[in-house]
Protein backbone atom coordinates (compact mmCIF):
# COMPACT_ATOMS: atom_id res chain seq x y z
CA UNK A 1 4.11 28.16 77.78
CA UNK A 2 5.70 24.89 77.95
CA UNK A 3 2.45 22.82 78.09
CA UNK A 4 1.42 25.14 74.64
CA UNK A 5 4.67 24.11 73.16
CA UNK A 6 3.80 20.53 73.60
CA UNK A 7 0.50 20.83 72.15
CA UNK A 8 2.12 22.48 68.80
CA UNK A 9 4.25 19.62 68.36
CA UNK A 10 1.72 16.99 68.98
CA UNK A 11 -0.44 18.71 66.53
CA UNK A 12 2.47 19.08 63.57
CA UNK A 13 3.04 15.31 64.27
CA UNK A 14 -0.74 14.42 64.08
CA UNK A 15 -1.01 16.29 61.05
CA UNK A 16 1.92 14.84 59.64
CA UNK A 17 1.26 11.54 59.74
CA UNK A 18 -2.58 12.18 58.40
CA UNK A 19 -1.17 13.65 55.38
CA UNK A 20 1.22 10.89 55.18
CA UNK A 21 -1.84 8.37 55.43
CA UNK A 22 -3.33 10.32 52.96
CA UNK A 23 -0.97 9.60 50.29
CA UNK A 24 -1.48 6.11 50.86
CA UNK A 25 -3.85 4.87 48.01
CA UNK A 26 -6.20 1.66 47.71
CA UNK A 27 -7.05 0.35 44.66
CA UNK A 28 -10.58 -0.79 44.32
CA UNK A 29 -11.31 -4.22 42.90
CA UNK A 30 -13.15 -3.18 39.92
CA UNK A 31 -10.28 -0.73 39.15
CA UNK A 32 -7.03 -0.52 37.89
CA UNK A 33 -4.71 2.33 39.45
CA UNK A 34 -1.87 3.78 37.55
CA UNK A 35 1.00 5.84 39.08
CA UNK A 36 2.92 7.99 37.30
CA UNK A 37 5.33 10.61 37.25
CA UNK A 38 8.71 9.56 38.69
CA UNK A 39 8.51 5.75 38.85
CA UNK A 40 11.84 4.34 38.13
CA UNK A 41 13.72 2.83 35.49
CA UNK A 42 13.13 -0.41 33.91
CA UNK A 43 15.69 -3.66 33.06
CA UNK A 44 17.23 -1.88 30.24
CA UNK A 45 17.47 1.18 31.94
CA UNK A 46 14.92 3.31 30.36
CA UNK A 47 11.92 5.26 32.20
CA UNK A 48 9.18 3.46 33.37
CA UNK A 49 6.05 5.55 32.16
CA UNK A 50 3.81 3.78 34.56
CA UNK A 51 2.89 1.41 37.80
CA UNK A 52 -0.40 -0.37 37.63
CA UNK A 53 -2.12 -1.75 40.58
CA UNK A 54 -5.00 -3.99 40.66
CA UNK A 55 -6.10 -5.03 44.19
CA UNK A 56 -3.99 -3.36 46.44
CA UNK A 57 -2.34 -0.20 47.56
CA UNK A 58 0.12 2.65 46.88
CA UNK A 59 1.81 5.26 48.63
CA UNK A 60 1.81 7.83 46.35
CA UNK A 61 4.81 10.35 46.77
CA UNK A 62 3.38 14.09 47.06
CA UNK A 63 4.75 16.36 44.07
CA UNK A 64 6.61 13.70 42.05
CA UNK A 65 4.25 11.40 41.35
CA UNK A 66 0.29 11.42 40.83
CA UNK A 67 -2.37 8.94 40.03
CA UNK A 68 -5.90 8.20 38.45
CA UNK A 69 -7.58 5.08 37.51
CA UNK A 70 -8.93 3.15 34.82
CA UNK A 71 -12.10 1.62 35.01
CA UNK A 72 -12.61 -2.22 34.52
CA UNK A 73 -16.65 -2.12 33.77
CA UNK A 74 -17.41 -4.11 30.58
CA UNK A 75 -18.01 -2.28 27.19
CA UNK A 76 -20.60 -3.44 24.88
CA UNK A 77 -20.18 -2.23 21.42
CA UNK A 78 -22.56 -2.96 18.44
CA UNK A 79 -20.61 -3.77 15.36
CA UNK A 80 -22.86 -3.54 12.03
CA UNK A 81 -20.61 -4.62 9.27
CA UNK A 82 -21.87 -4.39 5.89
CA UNK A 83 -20.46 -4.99 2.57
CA UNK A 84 -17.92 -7.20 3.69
CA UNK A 85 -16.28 -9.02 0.66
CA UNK A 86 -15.88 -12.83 1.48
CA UNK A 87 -13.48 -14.67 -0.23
CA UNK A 88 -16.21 -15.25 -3.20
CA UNK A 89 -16.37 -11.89 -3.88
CA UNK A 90 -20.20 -11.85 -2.48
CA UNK A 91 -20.88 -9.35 0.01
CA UNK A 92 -22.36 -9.92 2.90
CA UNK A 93 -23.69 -8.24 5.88
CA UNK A 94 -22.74 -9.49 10.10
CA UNK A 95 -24.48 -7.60 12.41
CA UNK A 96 -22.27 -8.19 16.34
CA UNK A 97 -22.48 -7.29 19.43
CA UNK A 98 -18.99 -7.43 21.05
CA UNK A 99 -17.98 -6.96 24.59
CA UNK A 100 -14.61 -5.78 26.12
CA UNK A 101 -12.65 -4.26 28.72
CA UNK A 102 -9.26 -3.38 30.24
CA UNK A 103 -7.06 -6.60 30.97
CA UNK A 104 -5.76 -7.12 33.70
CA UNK A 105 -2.58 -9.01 32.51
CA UNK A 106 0.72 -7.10 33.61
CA UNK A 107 2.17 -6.35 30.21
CA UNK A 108 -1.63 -5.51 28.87
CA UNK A 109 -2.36 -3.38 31.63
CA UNK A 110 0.78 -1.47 30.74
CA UNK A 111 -0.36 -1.03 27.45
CA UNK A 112 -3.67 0.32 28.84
CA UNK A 113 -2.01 2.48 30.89
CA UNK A 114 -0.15 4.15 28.34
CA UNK A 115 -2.72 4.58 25.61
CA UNK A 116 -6.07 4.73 27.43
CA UNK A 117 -5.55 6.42 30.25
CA UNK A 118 -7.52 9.73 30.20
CA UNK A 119 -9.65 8.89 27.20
CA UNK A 120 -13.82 8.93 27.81
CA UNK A 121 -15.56 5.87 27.69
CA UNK A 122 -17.34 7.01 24.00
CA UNK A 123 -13.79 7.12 22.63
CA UNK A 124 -12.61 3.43 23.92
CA UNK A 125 -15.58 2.13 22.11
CA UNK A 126 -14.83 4.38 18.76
CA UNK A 127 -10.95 2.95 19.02
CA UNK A 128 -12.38 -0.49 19.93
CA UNK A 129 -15.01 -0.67 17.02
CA UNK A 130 -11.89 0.23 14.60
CA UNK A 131 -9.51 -2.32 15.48
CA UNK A 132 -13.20 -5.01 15.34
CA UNK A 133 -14.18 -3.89 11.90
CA UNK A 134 -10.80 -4.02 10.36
CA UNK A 135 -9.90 -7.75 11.62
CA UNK A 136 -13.62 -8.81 10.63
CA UNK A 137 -13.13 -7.36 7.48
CA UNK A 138 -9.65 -9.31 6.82
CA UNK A 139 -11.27 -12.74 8.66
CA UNK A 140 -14.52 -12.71 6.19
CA UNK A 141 -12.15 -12.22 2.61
CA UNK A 142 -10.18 -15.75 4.00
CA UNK A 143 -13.27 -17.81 4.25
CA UNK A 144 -16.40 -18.83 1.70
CA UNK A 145 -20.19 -18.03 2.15
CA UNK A 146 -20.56 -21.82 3.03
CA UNK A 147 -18.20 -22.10 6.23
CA UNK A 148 -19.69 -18.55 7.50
CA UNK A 149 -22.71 -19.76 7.77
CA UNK A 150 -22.33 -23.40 8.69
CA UNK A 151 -19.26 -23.81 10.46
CA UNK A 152 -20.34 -20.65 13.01
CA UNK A 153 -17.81 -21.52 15.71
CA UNK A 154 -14.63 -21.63 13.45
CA UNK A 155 -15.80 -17.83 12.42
CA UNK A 156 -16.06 -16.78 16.37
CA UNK A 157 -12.89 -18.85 16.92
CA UNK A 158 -10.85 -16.75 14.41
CA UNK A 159 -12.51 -13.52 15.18
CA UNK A 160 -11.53 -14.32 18.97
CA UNK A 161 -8.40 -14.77 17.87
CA UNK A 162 -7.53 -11.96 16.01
CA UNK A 163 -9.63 -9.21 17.69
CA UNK A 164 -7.66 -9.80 20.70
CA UNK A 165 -4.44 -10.20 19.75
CA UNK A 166 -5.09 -6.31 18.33
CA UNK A 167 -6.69 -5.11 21.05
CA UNK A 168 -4.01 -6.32 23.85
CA UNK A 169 -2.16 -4.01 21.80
CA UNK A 170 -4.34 -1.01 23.52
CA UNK A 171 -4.52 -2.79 26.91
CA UNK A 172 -7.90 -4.48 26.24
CA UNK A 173 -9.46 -7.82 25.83
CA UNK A 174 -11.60 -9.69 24.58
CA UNK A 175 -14.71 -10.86 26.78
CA UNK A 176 -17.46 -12.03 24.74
CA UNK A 177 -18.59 -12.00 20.81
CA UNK A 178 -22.52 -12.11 19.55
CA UNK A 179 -23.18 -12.29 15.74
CA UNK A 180 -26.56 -12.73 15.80
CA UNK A 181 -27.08 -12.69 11.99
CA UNK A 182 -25.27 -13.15 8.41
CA UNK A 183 -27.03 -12.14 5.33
CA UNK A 184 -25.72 -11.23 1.68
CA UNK A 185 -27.42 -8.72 -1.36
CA UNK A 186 -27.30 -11.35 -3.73
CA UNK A 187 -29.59 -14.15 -1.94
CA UNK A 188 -26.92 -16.61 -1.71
CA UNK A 189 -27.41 -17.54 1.83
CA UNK A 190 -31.10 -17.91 1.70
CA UNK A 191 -30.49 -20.38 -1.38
CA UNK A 192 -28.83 -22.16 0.56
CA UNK A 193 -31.28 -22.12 3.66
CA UNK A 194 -33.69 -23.37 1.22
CA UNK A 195 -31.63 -26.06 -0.41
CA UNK A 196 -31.41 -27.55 3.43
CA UNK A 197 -34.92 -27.11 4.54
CA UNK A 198 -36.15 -28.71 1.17
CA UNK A 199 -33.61 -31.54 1.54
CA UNK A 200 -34.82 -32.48 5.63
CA UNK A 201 -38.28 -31.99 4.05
CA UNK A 202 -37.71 -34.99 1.53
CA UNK A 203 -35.72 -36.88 3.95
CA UNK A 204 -38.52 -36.81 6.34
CA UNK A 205 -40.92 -37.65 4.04
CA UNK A 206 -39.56 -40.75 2.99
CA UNK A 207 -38.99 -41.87 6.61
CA UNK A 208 -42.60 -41.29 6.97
CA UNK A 209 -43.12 -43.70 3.87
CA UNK A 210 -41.08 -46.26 4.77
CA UNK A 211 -42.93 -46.14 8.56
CA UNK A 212 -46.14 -46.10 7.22
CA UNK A 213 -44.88 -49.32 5.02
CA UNK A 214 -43.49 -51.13 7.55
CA UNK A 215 -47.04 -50.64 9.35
CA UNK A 216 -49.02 -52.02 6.26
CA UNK A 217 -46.97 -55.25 6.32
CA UNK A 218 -46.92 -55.66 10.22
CA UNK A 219 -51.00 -54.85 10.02
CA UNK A 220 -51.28 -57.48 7.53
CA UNK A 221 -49.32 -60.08 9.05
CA UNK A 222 -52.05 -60.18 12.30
CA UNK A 223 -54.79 -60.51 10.12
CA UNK A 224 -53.15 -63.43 8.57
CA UNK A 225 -52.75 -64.76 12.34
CA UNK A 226 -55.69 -64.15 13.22
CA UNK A 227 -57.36 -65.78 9.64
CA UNK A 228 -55.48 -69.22 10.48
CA UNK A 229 -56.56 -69.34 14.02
CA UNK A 230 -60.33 -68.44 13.54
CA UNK A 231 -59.92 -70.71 10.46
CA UNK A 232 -58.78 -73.84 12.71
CA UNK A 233 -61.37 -73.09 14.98
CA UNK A 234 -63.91 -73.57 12.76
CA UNK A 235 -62.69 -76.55 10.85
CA UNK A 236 -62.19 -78.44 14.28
CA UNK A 237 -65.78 -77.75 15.99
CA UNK A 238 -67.37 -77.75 12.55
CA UNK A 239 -66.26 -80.45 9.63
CA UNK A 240 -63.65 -82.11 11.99
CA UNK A 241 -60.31 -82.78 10.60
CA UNK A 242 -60.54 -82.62 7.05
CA UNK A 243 -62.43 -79.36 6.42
CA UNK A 244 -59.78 -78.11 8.72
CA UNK A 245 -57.28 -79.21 6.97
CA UNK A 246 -59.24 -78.16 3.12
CA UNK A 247 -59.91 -74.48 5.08
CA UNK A 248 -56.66 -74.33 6.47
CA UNK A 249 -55.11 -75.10 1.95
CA UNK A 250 -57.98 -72.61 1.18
CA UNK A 251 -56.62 -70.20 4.02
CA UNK A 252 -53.24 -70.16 2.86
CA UNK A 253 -54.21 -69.54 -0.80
CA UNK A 254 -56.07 -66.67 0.66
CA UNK A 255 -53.59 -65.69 2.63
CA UNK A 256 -50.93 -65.88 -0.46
CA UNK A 257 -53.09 -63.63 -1.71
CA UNK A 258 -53.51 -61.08 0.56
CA UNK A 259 -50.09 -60.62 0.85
CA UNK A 260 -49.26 -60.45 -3.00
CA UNK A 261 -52.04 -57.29 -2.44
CA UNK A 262 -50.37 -55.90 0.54
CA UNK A 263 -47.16 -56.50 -1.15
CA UNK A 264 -48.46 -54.66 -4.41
CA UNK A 265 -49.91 -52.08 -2.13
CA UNK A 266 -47.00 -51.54 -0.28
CA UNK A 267 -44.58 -51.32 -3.12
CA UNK A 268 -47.05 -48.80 -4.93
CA UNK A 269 -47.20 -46.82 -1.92
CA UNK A 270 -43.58 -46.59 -2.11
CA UNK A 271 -43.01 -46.06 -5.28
CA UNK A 272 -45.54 -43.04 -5.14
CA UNK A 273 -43.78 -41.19 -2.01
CA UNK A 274 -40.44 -42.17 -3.75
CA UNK A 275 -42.10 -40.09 -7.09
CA UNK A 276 -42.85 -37.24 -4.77
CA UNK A 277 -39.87 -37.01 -3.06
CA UNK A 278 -38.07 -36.96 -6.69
CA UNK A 279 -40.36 -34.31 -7.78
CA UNK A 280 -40.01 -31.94 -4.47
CA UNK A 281 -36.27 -32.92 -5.08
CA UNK A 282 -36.32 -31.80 -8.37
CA UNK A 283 -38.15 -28.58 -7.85
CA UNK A 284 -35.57 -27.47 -4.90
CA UNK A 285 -32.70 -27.85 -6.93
CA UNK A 286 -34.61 -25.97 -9.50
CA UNK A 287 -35.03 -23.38 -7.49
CA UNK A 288 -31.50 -23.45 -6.22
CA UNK A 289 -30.21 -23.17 -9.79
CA UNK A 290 -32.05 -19.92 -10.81
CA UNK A 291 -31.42 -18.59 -7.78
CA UNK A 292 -27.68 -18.94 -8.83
CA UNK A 293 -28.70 -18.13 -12.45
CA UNK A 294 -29.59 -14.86 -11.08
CA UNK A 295 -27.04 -14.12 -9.24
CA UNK A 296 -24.35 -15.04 -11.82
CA UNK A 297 -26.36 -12.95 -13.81
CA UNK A 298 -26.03 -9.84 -11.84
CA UNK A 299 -23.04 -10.29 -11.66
CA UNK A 300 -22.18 -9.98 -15.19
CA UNK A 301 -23.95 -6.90 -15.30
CA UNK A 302 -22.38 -4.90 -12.22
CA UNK A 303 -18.78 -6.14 -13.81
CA UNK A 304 -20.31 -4.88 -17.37
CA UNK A 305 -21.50 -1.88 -15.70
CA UNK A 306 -18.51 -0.96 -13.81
CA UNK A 307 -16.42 -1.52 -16.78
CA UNK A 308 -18.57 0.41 -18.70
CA UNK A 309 -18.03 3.44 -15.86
CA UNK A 310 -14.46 3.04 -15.70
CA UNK A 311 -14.19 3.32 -20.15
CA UNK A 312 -16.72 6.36 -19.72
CA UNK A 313 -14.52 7.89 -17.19
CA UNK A 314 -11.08 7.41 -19.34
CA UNK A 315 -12.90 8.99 -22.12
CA UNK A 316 -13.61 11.94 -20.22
CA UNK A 317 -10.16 11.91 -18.98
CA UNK A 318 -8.54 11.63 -22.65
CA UNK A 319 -11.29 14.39 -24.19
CA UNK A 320 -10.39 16.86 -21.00
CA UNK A 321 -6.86 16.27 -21.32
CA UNK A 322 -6.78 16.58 -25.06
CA UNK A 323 -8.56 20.19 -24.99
CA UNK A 324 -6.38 21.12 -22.53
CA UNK A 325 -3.31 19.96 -25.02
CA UNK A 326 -5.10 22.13 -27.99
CA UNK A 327 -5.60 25.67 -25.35
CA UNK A 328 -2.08 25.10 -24.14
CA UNK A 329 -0.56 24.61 -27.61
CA UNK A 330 -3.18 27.86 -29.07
CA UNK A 331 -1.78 30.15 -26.02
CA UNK A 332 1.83 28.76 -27.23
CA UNK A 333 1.49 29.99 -30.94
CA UNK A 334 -0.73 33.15 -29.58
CA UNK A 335 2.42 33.57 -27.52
CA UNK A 336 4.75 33.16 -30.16
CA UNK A 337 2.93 35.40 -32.88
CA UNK A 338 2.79 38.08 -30.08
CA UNK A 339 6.44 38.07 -29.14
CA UNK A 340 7.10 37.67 -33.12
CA UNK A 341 4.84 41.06 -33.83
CA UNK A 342 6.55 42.97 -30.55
CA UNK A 343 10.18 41.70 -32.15
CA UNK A 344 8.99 43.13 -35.29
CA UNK A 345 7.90 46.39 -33.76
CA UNK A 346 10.93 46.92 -31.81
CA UNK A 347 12.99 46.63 -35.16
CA UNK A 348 11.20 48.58 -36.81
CA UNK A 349 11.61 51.41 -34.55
CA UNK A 350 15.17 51.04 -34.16
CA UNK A 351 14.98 51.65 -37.56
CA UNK A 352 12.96 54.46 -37.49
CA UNK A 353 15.40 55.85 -34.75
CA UNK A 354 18.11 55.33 -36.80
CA UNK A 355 16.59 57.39 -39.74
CA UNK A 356 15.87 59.76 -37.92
CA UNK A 357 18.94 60.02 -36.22
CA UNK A 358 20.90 59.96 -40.15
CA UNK A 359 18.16 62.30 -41.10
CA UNK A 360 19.07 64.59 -37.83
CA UNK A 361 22.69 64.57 -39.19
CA UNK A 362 22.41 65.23 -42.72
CA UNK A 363 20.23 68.54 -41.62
CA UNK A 364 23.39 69.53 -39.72
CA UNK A 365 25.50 68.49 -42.12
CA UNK A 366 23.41 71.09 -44.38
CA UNK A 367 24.15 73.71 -42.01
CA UNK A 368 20.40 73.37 -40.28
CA UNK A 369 19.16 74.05 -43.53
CA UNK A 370 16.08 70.80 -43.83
CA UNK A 371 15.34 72.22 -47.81
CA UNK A 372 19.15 71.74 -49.00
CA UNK A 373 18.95 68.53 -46.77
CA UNK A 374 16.18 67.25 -48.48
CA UNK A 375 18.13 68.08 -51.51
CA UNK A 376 21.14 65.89 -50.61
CA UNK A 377 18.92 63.02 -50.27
CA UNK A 378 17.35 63.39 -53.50
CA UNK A 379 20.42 63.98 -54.96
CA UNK A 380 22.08 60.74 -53.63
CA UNK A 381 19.04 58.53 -55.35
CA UNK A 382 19.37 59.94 -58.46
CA UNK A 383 20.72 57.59 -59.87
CA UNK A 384 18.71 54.78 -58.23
CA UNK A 385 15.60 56.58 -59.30
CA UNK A 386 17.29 56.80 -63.15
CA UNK A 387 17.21 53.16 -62.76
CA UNK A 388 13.63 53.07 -62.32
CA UNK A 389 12.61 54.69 -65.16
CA UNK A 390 14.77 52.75 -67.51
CA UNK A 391 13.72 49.64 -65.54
CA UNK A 392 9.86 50.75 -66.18
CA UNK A 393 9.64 49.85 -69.63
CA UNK A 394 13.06 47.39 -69.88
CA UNK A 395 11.48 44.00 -69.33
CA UNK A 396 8.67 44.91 -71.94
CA UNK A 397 8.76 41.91 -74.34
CA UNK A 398 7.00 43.25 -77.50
CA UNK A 399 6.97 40.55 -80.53
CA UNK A 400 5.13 41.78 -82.81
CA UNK A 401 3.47 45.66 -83.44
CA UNK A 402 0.79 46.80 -86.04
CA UNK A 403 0.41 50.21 -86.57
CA UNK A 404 -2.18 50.99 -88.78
CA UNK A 405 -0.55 54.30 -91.08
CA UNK A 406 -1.99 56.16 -94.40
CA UNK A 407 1.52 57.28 -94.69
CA UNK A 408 1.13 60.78 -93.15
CA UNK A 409 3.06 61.86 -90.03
CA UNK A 410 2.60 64.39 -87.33
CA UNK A 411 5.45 66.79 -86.69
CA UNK A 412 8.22 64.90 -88.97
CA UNK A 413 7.29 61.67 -86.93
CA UNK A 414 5.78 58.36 -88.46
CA UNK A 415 3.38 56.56 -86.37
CA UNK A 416 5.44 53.52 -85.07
CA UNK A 417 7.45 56.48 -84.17
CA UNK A 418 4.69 58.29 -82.27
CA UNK A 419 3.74 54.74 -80.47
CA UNK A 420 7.45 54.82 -78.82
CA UNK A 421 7.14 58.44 -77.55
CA UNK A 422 4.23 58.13 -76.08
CA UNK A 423 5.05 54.90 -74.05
CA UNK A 424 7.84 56.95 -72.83
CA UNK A 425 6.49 59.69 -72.03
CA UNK A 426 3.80 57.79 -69.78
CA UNK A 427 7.34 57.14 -67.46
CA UNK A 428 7.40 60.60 -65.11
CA UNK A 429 10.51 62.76 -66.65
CA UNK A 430 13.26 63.51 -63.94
CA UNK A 431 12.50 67.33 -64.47
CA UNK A 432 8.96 66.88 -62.97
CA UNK A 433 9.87 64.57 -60.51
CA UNK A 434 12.78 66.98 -58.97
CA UNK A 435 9.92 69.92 -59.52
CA UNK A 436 7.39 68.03 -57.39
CA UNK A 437 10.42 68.20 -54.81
CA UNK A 438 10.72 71.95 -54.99
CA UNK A 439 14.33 71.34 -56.80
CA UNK A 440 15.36 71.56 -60.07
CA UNK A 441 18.18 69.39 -62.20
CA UNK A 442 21.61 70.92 -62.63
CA UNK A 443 22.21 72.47 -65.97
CA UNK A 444 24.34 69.57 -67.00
CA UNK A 445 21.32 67.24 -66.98
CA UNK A 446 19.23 68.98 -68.96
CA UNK A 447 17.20 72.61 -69.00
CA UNK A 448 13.73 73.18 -69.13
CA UNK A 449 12.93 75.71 -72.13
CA UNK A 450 10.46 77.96 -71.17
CA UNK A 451 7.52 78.60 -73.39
CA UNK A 452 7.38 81.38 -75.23
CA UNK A 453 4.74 84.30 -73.97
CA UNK A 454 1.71 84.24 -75.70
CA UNK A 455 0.81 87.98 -76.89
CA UNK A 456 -2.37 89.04 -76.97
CA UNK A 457 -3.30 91.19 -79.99
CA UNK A 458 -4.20 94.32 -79.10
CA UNK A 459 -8.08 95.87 -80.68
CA UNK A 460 -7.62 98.75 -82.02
CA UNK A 461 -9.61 101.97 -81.87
């Protein structure tokens, strides 16, 4: 019992202190491993959010901390920036290759730690290629088309520079940077490839000249060596001292002579590789200058283009906003006229309920009765319908009448006389407007006399 006791606590302690070693982590070299979880505080007493190790180990506490690693492999990313506006205004093209990785600096690792940590390998490169193409972008507008493509290392030197000071930002660095081309739309830098070549063509054509000179003269001057000697030869064996001495005057008039030729030659020879070099001169910087013709001229047109787009496009703007003015303003006064016409309406049937109610009331003012209602009303415009008649033929301005008489009248009445009754009688009378009504005019106005019968006569038998 005892000796199984013993074995139980050997084995708890065994096991112990292999999960112990177990928490125990080594970093590998190409690796960076980050603890987290709770780490401590920093100097100014906030949370650390992180302990990097590169190189060594950790004992990693079980439940209050964990750990993973970031990996320090290289990361080549192709960077194909186009359109890049220099600080001519040209566009141009840099196609790079740029390498990185995690730093291993303390603060940069940090900074790794915190914002990469977790993240694939396909999204450090997309964050990587950002930050690139935005600095390249903001290097390229500061320089000129000249210094990009001459002066190559002061462009790597300040895209270095910039790219990673941003990327320490994200806990990377820089490690190596490849443009391995710079072109523009416009031409300009093959203009100016051209310029060059043509101008090392004409300076190595006139070092070939002046060569090819100096080995005229040099040619010339052994022949003249060898002239006197052969010359003194002969005079001595031949016509002794004297016809030495006459060959040797007639030598050096010969030999005066052939240099004045080799001169002449020499400075025609010259003179004719100093033409052509003019001429290819000429012709490269003719070249060069409709190349730039060209591309001034296409510039004018994209500016006279885009200006063109831009007027176009306020146009539309000012015609679309304009219509829109002139459908808002017509729904306005459609509005308007509506709310007018409904106003209208509404008064109009208050007004008809209010008739109707005075009309209700004078029928039970009449005892129910709507004939002797009727009545009422008529009677109350009497005398505004008096007025009319009177007013019918009032304002009648008659200056001057000609009746036409032979001096006989009709019933007692003359015919001026006649011409006033019957424009009267063309007003309605009162008595056949109140009969119309179904009433008839109180005795005091007036009494209609009836007609008398008419008797038939009887046939007699």
């Amino acid at each position: 019992m005892e000796v199984m006791l013993i074995c139980a606590i050997v084995l708890v302690v065994v096991s112990f202190l292999v999960w112990v070693c177990s928490r125990y982590k080594k970093c590998p070299s190409d690796k960076i491993m980050v603890v987290y979880g709770s780490i401590g505080k920093n100097k100014d007493g906030t949370n650390r959010s992180a302990k990097c190790i590169h190189g060594g180990a950790e004992f990693v506490l079980p439940v209050f901390q964990s750990y993973a690693f970031l990996d320090l492999t290289p990361i080549s990313i192709q960077v194909d920036l186009t359109n890049a506006l220099s600080r001519q205004n040209i566009r141009i093209d840099v196609p790079s290759r740029f390498t990185v990785g995690i730093s291993t600096e303390p603060g940069v690792m940090q900074n790794a730690a915190e914002r990469l940590l977790g993240l694939q390998l396909s999204e450090i490169q997309e964050l990587s290629k950002d930050i690139i193409f935005g600095q390249m972008r903001l290097i390229i507008a500061t320089m000129d088309i000249e210094e990009l493509n001459t002066d190559r290392d002061k462009f790597l030197e300040a895209v270095s520079t910039n790219v990673e000071t941003e990327l320490k930002k994200i806990g990377l660095r820089l490690i190596n940077v490849n443009v391995t081309d710079i072109s523009d739309e416009s031409g300009y830098i093959a203009a100016l490839g051209k310029e060059a070549a043509a101008k090392a063509i004409n300076d190595a054509k006139r070092s070939v000249a002046e060569q090819e000179r100096d080995g005229s003269i040099g040619e010339a001057n052994a022949h003249m060596d060898q002239r006197i000697k052969v010359a003194d030869a002969d005079s001595v064996a031949i016509q002794g001292e004297n016809e030495a001495k006459m060959k040797i005057a007639m030598s050096e008039a010969a030999l005066k002579e052939r240099e004045a030729e080799a001169m002449k030659i020499a400075v025609t020879a010259e003179k004719i590789q100093a033409a052509k070099a003019l001429e290819e001169s000429y012709a490269a910087e003719k070249a060069a200058e409709e190349a730039r013709r060209a591309k001034e001229q296409a510039t004018l047109e994209a500016d006279v283009i885009v200006r063109t787009e831009a007027k176009k496009r306020q146009m539309e703007l000012e015609a679309e906003a304009e219509a829109e003015q002139i459908r808002r303003k017509a729904k306005g006064e459609a509005d308007a006229i509506y709310a007018k016409m409904e106003a209208e309406a509404r008064g109009a049937e208050e007004i008809l309920k209010k008739q109707a109610a005075g009309f209700a009331e004078i029928v039970k003012s009449a005892g129910g009765d709507a004939q002797a209602a009727l009545q009422l009303l008529i009677a109350d415009k009497l005398e505004e319908l008096m007025r009319v008649q009177v007013d019918a033929i009032k304002n009648i301005k008659i200056d001057k009448v000609t009746v036409w008489d032979n001096g006989q009248g009709t019933d007692g009445k003359s015919a001026t006389a006649n011409f006033l009754s019957g424009m009267m009688k063309s007003v309605p009378p009162l008595q056949e407007v109140f009969a119309m009504s179904g009433m008839q005019l109180p005795e005091i106005l007036g009494k209609k006399i009836e007609e008398p019968a008419v008797t038939e006569p009887v046939a007699e038998e």
